[in-house]
PDB file of N, CA and C in Angstrom:
ATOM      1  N   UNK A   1       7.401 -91.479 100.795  1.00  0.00           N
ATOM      2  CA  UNK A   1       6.620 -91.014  99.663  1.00  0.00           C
ATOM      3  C   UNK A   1       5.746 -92.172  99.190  1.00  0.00           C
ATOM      4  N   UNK A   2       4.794 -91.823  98.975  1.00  0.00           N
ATOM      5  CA  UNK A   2       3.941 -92.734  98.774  1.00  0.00           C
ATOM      6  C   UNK A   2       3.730 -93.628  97.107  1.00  0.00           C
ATOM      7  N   UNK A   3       3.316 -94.696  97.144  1.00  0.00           N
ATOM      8  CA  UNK A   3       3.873 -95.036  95.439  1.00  0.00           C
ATOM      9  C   UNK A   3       2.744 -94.051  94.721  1.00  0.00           C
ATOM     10  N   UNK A   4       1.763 -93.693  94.832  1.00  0.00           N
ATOM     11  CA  UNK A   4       1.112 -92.861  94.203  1.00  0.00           C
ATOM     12  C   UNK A   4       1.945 -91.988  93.445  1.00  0.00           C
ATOM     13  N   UNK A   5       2.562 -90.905  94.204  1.00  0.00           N
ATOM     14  CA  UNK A   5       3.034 -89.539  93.943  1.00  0.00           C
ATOM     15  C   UNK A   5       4.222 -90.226  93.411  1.00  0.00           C
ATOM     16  N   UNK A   6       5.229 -91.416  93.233  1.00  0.00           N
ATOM     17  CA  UNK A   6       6.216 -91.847  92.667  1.00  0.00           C
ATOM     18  C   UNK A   6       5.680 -91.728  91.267  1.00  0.00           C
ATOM     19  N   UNK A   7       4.514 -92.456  90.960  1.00  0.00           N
ATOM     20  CA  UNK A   7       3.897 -92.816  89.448  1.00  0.00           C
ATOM     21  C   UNK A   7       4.035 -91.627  89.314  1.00  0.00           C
ATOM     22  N   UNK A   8       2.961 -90.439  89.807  1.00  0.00           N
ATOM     23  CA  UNK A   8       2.662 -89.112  89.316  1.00  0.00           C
ATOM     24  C   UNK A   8       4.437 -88.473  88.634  1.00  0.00           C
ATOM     25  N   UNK A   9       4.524 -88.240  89.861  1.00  0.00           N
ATOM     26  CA  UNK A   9       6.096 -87.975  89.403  1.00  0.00           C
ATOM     27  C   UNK A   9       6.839 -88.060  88.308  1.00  0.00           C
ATOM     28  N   UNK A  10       7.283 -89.204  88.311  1.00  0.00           N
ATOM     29  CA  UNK A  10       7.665 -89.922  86.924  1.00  0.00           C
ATOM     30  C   UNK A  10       7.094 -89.753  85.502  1.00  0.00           C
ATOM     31  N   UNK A  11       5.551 -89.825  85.529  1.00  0.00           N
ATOM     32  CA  UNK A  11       5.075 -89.385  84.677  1.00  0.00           C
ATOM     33  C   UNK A  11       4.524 -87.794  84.382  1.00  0.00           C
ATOM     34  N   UNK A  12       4.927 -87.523  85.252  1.00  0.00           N
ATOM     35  CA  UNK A  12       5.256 -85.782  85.031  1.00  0.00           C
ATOM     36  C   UNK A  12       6.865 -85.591  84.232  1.00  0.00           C
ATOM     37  N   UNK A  13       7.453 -86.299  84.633  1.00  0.00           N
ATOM     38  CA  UNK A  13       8.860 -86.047  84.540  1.00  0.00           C
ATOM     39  C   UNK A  13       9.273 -86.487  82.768  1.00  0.00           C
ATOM     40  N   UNK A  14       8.663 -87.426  82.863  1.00  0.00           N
ATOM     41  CA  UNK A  14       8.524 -87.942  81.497  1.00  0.00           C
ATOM     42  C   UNK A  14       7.513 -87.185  80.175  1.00  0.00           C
ATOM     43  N   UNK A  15       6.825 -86.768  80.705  1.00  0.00           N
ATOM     44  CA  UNK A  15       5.678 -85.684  79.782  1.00  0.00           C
ATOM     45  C   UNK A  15       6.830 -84.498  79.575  1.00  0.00           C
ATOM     46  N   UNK A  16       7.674 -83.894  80.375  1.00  0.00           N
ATOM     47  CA  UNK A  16       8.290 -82.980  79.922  1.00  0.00           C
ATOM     48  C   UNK A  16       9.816 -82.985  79.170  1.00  0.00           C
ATOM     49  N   UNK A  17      10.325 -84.508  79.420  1.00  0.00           N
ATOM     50  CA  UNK A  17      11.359 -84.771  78.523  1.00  0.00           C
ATOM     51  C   UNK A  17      10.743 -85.224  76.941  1.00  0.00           C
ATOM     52  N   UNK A  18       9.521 -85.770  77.275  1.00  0.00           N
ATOM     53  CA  UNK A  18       8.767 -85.997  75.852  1.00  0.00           C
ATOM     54  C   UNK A  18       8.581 -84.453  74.850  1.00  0.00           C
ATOM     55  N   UNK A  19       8.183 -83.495  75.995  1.00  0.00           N
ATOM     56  CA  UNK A  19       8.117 -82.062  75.267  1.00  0.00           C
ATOM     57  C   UNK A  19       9.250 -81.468  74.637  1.00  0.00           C
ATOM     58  N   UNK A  20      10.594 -81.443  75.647  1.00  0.00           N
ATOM     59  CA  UNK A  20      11.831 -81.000  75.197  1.00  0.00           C
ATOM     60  C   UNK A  20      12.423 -81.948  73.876  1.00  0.00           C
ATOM     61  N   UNK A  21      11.860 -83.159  73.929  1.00  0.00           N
ATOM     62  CA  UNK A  21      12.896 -83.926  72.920  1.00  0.00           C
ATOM     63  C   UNK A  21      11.891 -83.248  71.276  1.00  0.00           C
ATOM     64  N   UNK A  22      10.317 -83.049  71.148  1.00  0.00           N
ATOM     65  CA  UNK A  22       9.907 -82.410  70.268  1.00  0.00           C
ATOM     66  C   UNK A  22      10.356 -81.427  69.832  1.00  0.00           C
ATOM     67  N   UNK A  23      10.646 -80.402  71.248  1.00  0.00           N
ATOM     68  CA  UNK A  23      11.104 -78.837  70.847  1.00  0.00           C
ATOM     69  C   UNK A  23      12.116 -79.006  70.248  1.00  0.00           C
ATOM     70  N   UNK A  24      13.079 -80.267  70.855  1.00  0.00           N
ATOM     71  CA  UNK A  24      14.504 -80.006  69.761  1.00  0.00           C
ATOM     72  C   UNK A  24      14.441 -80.482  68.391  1.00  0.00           C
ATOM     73  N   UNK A  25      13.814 -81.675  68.409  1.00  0.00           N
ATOM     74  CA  UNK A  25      13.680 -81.879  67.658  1.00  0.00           C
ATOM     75  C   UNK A  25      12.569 -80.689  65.543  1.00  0.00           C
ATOM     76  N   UNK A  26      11.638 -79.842  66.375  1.00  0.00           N
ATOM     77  CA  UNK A  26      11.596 -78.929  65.710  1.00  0.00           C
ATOM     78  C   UNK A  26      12.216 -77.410  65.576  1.00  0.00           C
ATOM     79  N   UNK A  27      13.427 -77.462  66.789  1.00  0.00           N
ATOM     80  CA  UNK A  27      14.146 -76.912  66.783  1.00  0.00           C
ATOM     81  C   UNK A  27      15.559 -77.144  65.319  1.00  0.00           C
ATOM     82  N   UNK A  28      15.399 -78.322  64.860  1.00  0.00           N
ATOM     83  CA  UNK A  28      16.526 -78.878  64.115  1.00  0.00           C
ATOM     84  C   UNK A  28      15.768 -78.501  62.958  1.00  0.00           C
ATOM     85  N   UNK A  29      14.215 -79.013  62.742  1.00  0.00           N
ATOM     86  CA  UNK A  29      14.099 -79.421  61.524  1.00  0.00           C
ATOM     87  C   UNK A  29      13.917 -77.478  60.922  1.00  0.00           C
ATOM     88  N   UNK A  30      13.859 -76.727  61.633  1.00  0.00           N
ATOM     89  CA  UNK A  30      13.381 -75.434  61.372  1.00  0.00           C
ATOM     90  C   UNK A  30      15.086 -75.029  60.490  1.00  0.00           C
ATOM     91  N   UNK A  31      16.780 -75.312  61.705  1.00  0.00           N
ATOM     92  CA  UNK A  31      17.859 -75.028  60.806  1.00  0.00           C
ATOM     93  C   UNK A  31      17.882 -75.682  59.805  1.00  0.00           C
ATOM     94  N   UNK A  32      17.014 -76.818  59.493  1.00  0.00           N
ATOM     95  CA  UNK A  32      17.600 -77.566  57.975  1.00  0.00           C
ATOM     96  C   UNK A  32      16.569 -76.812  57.227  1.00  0.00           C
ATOM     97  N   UNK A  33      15.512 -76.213  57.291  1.00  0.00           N
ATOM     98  CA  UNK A  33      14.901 -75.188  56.532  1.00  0.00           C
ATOM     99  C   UNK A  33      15.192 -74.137  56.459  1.00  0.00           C
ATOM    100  N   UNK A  34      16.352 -73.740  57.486  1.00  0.00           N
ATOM    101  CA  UNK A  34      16.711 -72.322  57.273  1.00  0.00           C
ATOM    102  C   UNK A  34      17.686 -72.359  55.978  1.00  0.00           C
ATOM    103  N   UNK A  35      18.713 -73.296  56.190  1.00  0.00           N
ATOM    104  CA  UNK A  35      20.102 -73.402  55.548  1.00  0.00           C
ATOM    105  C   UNK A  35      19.326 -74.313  54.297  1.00  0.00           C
ATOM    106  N   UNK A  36      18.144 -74.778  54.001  1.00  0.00           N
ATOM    107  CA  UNK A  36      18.133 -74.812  52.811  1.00  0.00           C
ATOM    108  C   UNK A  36      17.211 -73.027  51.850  1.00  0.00           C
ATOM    109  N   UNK A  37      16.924 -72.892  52.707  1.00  0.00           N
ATOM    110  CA  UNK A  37      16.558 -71.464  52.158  1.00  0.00           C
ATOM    111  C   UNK A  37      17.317 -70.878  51.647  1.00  0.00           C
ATOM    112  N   UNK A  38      18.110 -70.521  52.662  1.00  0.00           N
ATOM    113  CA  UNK A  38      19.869 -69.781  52.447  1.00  0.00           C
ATOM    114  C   UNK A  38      20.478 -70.178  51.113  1.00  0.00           C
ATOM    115  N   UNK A  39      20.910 -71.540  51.349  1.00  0.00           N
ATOM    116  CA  UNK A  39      21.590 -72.167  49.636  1.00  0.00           C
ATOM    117  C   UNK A  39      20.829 -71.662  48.623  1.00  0.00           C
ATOM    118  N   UNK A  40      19.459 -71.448  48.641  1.00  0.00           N
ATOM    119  CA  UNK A  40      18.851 -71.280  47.726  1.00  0.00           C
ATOM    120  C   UNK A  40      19.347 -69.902  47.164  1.00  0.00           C
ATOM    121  N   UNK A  41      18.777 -69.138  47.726  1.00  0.00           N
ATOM    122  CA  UNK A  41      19.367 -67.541  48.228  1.00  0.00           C
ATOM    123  C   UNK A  41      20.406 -67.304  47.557  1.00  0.00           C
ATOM    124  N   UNK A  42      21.080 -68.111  48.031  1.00  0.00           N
ATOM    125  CA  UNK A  42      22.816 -67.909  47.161  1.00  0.00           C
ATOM    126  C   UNK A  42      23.031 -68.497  45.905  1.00  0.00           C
ATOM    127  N   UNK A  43      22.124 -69.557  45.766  1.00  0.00           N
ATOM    128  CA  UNK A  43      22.267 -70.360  44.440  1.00  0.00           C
ATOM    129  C   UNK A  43      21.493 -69.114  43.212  1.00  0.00           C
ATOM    130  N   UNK A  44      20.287 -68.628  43.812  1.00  0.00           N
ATOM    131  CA  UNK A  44      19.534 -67.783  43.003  1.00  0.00           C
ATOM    132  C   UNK A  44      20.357 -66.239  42.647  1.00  0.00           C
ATOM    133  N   UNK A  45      21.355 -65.861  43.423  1.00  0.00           N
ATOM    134  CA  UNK A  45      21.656 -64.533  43.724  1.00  0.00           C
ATOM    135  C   UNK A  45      22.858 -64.804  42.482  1.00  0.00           C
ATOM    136  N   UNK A  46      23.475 -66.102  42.541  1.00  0.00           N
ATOM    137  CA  UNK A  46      24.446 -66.374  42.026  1.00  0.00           C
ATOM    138  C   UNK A  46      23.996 -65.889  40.330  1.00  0.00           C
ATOM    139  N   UNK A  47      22.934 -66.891  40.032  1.00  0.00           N
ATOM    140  CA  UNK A  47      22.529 -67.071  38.463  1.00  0.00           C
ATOM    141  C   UNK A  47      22.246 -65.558  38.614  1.00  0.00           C
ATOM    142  N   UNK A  48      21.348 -64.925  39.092  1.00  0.00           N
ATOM    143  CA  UNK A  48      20.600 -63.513  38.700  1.00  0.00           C
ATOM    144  C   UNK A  48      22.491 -62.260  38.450  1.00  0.00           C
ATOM    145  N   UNK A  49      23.571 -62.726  38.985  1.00  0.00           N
ATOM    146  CA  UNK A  49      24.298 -62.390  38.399  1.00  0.00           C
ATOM    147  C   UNK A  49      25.297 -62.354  37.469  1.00  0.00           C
ATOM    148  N   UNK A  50      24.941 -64.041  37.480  1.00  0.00           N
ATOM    149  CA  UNK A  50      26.050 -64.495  36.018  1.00  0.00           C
ATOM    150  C   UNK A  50      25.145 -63.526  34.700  1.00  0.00           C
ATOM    151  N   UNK A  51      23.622 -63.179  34.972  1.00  0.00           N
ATOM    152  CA  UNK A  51      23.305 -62.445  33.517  1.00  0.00           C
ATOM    153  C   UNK A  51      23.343 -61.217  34.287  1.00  0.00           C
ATOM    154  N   UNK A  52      23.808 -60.068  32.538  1.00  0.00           N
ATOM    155  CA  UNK A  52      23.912 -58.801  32.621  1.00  0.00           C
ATOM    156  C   UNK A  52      22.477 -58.076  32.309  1.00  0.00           C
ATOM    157  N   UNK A  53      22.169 -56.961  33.148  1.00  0.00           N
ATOM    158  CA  UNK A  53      22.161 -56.484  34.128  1.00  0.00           C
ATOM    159  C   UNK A  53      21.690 -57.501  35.054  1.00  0.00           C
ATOM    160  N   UNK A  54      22.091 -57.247  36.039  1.00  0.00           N
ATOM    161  CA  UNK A  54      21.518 -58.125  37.448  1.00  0.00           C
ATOM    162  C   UNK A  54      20.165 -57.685  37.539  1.00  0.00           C
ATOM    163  N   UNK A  55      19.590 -58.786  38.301  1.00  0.00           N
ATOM    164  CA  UNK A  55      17.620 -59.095  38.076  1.00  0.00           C
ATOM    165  C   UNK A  55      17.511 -57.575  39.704  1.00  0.00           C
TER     166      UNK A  55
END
């Protein structure tokens, strides 16, 4: 194999672990926006029933 197609290679190989480590990485930051939504959700659902009638 020629060193050409080694470089290519590699830097193919590397462009797509660069992609996957983004995806996970906005893969994460999306559950810490989910589960702060959620708390919210529950924090809000909570108060709207400590008063009578519920909202």
């Amino acid at each position: 194999m020629a060193l050409a197609t080694q470089v290519q290679d590699a830097e193919r190989q590397q462009a797509a672990l660069a992609a996957r480590k983004e995806a996970l990485e906005l893969g994460l930051a999306r559950k810490d926006g989910a589960g702060a939504l959620l708390a919210r959700h529950r924090r809000d659902r909570a108060v709207c029933w400590a008063r009578w009638p519920p909202c």
